[in-house]
C-alpha atoms as a PDB file:
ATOM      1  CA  UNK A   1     -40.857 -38.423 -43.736  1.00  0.00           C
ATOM      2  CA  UNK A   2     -41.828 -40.131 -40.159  1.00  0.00           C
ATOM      3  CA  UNK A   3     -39.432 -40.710 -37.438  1.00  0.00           C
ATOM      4  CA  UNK A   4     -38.552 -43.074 -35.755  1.00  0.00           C
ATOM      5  CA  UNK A   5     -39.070 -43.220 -31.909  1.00  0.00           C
ATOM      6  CA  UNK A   6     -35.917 -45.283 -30.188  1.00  0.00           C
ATOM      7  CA  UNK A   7     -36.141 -47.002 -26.790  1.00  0.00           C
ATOM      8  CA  UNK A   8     -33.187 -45.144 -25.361  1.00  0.00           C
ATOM      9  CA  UNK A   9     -33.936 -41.456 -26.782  1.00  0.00           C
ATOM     10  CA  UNK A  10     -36.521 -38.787 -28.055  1.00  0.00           C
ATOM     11  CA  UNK A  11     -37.294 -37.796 -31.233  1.00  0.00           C
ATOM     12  CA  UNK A  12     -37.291 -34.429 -31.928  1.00  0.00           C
ATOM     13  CA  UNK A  13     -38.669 -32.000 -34.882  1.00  0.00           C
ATOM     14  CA  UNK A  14     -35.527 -32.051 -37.027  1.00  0.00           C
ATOM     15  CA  UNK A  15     -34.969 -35.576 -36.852  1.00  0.00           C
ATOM     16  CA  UNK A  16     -32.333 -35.606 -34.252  1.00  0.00           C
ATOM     17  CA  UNK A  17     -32.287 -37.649 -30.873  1.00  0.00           C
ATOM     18  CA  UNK A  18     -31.523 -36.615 -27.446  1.00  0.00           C
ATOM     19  CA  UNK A  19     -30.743 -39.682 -26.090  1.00  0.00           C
ATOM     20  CA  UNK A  20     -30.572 -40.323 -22.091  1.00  0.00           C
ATOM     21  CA  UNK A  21     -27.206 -40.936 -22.303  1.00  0.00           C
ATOM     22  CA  UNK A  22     -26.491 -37.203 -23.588  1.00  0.00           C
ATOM     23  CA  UNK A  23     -28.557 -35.903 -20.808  1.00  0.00           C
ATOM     24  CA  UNK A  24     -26.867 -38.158 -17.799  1.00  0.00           C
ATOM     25  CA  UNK A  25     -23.395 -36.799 -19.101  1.00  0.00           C
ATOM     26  CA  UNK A  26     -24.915 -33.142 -19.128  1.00  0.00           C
ATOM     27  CA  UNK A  27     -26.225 -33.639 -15.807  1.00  0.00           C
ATOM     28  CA  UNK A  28     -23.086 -35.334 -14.371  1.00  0.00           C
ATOM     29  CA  UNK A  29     -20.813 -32.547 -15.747  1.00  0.00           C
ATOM     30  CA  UNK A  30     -22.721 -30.124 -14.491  1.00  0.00           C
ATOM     31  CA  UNK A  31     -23.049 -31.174 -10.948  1.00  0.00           C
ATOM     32  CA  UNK A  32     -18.856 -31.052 -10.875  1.00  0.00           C
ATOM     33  CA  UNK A  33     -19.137 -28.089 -11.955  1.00  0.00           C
ATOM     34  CA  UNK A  34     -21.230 -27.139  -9.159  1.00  0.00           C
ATOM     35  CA  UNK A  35     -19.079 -29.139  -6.735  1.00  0.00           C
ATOM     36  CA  UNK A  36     -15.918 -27.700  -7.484  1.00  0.00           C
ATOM     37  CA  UNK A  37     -17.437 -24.211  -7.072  1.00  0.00           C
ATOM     38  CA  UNK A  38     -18.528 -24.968  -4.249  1.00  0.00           C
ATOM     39  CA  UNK A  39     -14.715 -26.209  -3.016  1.00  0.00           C
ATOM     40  CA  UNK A  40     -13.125 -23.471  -4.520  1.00  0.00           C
ATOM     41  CA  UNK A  41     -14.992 -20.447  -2.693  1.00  0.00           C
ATOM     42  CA  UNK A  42     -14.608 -21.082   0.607  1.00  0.00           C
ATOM     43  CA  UNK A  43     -10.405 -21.898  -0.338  1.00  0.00           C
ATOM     44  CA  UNK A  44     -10.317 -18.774  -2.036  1.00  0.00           C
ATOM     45  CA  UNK A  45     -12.057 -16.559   0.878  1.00  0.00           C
ATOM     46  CA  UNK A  46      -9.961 -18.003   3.367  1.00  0.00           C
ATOM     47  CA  UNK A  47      -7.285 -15.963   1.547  1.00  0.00           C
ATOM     48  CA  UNK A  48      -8.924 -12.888   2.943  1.00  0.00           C
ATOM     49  CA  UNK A  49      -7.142 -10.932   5.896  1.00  0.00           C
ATOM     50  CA  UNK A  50      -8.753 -11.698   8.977  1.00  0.00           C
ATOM     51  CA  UNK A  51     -10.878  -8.833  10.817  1.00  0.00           C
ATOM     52  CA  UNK A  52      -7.743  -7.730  13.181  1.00  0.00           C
ATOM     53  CA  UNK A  53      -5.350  -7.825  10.265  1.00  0.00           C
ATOM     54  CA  UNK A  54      -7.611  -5.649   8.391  1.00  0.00           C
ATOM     55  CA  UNK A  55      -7.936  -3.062  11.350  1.00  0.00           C
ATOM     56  CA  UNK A  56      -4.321  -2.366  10.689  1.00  0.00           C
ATOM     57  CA  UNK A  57      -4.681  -0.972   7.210  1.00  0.00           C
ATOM     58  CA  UNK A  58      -5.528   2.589   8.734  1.00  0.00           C
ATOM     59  CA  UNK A  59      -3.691   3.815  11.962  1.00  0.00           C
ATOM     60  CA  UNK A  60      -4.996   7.505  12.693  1.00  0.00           C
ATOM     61  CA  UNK A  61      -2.074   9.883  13.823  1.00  0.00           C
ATOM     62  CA  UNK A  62      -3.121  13.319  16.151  1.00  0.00           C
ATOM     63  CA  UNK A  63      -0.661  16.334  15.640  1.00  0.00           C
ATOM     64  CA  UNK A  64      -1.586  18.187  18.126  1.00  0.00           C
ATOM     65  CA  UNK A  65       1.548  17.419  20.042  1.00  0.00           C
ATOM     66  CA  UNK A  66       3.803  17.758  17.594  1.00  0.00           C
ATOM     67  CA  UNK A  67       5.939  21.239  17.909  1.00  0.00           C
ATOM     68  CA  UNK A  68       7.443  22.680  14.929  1.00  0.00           C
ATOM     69  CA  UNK A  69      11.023  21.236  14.558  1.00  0.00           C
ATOM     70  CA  UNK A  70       9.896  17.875  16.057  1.00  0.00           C
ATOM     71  CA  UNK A  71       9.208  14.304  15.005  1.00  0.00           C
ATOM     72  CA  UNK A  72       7.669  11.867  16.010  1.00  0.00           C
ATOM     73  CA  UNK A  73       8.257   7.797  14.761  1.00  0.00           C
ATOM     74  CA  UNK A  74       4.412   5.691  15.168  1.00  0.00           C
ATOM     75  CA  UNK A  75       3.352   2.512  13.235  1.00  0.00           C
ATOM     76  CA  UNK A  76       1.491   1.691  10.647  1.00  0.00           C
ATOM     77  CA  UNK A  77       1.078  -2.219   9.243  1.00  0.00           C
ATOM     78  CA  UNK A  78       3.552  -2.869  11.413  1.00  0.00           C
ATOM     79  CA  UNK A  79       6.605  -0.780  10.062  1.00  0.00           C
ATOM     80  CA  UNK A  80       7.741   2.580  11.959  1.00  0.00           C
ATOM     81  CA  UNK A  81       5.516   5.803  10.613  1.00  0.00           C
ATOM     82  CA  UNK A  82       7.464   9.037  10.848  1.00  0.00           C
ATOM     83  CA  UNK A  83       5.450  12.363  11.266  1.00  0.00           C
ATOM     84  CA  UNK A  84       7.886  15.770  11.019  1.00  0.00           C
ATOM     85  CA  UNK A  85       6.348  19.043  11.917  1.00  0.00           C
ATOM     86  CA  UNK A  86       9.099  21.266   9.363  1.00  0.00           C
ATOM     87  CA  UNK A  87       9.525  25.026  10.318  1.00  0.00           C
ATOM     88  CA  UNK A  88       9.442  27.437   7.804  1.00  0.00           C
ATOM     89  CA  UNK A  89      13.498  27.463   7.704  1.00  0.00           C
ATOM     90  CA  UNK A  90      13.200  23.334   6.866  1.00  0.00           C
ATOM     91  CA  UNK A  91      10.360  24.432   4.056  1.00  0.00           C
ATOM     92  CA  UNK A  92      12.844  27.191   2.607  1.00  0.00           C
ATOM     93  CA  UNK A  93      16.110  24.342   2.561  1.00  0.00           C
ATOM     94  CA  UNK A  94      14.136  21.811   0.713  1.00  0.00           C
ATOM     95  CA  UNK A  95      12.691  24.482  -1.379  1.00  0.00           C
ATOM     96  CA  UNK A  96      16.019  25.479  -2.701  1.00  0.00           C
ATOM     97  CA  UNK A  97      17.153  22.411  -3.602  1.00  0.00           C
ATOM     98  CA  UNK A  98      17.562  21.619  -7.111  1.00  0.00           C
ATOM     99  CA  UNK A  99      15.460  18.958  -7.984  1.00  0.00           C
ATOM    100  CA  UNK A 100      16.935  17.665 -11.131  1.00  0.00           C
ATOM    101  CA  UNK A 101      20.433  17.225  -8.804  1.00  0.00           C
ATOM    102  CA  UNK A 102      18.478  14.427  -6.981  1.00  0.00           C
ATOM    103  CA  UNK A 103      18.437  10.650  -7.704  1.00  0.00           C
ATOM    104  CA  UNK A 104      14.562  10.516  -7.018  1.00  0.00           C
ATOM    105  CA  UNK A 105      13.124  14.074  -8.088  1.00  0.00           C
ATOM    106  CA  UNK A 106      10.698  15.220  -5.927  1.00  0.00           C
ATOM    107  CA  UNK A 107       9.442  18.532  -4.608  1.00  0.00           C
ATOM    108  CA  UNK A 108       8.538  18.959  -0.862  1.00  0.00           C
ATOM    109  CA  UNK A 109       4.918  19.610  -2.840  1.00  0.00           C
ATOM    110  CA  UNK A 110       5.080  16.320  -3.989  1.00  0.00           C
ATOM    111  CA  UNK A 111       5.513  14.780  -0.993  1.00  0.00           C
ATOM    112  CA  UNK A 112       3.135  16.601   0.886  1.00  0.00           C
ATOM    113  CA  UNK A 113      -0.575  17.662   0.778  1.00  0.00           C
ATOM    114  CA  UNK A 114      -1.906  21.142  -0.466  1.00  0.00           C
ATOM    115  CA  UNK A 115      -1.672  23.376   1.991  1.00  0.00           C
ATOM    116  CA  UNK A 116      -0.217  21.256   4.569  1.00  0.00           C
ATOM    117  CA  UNK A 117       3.477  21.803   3.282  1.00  0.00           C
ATOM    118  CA  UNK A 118       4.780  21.748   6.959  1.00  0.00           C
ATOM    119  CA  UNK A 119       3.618  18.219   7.397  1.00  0.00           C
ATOM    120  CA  UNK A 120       5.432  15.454   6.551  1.00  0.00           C
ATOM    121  CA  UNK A 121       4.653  11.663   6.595  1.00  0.00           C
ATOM    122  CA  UNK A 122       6.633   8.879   5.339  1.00  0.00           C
ATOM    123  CA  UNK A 123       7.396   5.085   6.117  1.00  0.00           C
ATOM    124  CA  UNK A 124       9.979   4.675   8.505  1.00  0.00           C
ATOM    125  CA  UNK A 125      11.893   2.104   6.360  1.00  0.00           C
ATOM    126  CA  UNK A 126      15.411   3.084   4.521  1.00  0.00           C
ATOM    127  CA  UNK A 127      14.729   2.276   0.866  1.00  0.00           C
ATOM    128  CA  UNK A 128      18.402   0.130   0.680  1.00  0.00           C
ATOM    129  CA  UNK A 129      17.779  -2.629   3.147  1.00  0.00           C
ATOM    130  CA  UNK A 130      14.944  -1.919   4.965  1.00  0.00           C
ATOM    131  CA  UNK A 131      16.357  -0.633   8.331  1.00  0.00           C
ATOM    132  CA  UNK A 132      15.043   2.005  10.221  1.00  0.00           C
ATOM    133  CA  UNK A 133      17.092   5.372   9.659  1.00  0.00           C
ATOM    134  CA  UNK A 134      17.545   7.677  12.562  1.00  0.00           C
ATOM    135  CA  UNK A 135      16.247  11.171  13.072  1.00  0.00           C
ATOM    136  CA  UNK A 136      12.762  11.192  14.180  1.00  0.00           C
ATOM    137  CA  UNK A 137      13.684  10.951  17.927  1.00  0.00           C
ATOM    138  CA  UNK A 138      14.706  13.508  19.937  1.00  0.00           C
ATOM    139  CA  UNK A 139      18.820  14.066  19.753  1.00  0.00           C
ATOM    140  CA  UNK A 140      19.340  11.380  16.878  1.00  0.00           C
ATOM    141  CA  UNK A 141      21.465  11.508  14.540  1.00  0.00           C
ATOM    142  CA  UNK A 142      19.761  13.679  11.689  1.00  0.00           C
ATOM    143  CA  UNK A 143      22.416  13.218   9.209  1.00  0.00           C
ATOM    144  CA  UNK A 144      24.033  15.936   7.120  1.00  0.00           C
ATOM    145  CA  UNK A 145      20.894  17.074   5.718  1.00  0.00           C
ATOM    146  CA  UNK A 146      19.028  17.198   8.243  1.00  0.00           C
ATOM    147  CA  UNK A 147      16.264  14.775   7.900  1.00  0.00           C
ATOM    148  CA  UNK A 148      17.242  11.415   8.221  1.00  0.00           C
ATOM    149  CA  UNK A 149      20.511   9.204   8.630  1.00  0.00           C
ATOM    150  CA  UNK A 150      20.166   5.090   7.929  1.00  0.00           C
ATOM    151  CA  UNK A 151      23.437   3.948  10.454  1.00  0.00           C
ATOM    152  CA  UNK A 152      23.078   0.646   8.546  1.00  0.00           C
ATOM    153  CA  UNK A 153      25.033   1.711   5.075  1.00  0.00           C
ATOM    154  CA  UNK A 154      25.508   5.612   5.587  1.00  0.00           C
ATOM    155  CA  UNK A 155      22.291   6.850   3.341  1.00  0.00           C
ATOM    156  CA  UNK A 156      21.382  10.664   4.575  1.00  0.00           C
ATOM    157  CA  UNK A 157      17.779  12.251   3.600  1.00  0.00           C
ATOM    158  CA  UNK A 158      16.894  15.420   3.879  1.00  0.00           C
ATOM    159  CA  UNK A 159      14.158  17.743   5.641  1.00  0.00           C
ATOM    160  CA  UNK A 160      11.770  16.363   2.482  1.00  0.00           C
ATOM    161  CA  UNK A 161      13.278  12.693   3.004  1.00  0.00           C
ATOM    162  CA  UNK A 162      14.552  12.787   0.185  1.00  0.00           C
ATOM    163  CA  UNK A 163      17.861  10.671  -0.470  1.00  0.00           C
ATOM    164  CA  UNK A 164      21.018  12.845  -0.710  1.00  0.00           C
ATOM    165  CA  UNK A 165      24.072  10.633   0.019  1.00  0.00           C
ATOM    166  CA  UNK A 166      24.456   6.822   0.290  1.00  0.00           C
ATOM    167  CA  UNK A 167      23.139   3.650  -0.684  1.00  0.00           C
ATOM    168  CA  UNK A 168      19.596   3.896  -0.633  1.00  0.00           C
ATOM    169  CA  UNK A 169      17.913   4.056  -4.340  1.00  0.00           C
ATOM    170  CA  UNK A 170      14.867   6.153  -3.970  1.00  0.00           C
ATOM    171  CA  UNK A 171      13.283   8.326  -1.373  1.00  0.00           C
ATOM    172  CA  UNK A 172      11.452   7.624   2.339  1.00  0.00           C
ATOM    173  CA  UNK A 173       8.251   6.741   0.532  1.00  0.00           C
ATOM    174  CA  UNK A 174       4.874   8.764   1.424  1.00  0.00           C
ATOM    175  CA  UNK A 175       2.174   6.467   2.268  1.00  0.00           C
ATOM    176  CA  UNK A 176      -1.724   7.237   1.151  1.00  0.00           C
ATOM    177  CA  UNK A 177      -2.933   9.436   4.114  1.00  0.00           C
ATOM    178  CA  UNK A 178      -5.443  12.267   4.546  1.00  0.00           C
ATOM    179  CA  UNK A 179      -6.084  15.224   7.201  1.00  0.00           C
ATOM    180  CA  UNK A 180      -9.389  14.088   8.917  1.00  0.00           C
ATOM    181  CA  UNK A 181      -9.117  17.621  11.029  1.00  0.00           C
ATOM    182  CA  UNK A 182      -6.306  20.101  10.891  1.00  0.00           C
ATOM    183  CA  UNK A 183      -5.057  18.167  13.524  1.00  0.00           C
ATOM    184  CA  UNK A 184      -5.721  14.657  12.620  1.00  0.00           C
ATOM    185  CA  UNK A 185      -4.541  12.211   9.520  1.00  0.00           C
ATOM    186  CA  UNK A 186      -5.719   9.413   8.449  1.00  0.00           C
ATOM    187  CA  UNK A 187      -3.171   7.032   6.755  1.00  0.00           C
ATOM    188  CA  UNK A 188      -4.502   3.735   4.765  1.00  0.00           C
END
């Protein structure tokens, strides 16, 4: 059986046509396709953080200075940091503390890095409302427990930050960090 050649298409071995029409439609579809990629990329990446935003995601902290006892508030994307240097006697009080009595459970080991128990880092931001609790300054307020007191709605932490009494719902929380030296973290 012989086919037929059309004016507006091409024959082809099994008998069917690709006409020019089919092709111009391809063609047209395709370069959209190409166009709105070419739209949507540069929208998207201007969505990225801009080079001085992302030199805040780390903020590197030196101990050094710190004495045992002492505290020290920083920043770190823009919220207040707090570093504690704990003495044994802080270790031993949130040691003894029963962790199934507290509303967040968490061991001082939990909140701190293996074999780095006397150093503690956590966000500087009361987990109730956001405000900055007191405590990491020298002669604040250190609450009850002595860790940290929120004078916003009353919440008290202890030496782990850990929340004892008050509002707040969970504990300071303990950003991503690591020691770059034994006197030196890294947090981001």
């Amino acid at each position: 059986m012989a086919s037929v050649d059309h004016s507006d298409g091409q024959t082809l071995s099994g008998g069917e046509e690709v006409r020019r029409r089919d092709f111009i439609n391809i063609a047209a579809v395709s370069f959209a396709g190409m166009g709105a990629v070419a739209v949507v990329v540069p929208l998207i990446d201007q969505m990225n953080p801009s080079a001085d935003v992302l030199a805040l995601a780390s903020t590197e902290v030196d101990l050094s200075a710190i004495q045992p006892g002492q505290a020290i508030k920083t920043t770190f994307r823009s919220q207040p940091l707090f570093v504690r240097h704990l003495t044994p006697k802080e270790i031993a009080e949130a040691d003894k503390v029963d962790v199934a009595t507290l509303r967040d459970p968490q061991t001082l080991e939990e909140r701190t890095v293996d074999g780095k128990k006397q150093w503690l880092i956590t966000m500087g931001v009361c987990t109730h409302l956001g405000c900055v609790p007191l405590g990491a300054g020298e002669g604040e307020n250190r609450g009850e427990y002595g860790g940290y007191f929120c004078p916003c709605h009353g919440s008290s932490y202890d030496t782990a930050a850990r929340i004892r009494k008050g509002p707040a719902p969970k504990n300071l929380e303990v950003p991503e960090f690591k020691f770059t030296s034994d006197t030196a973290i890294l947090v981001g």
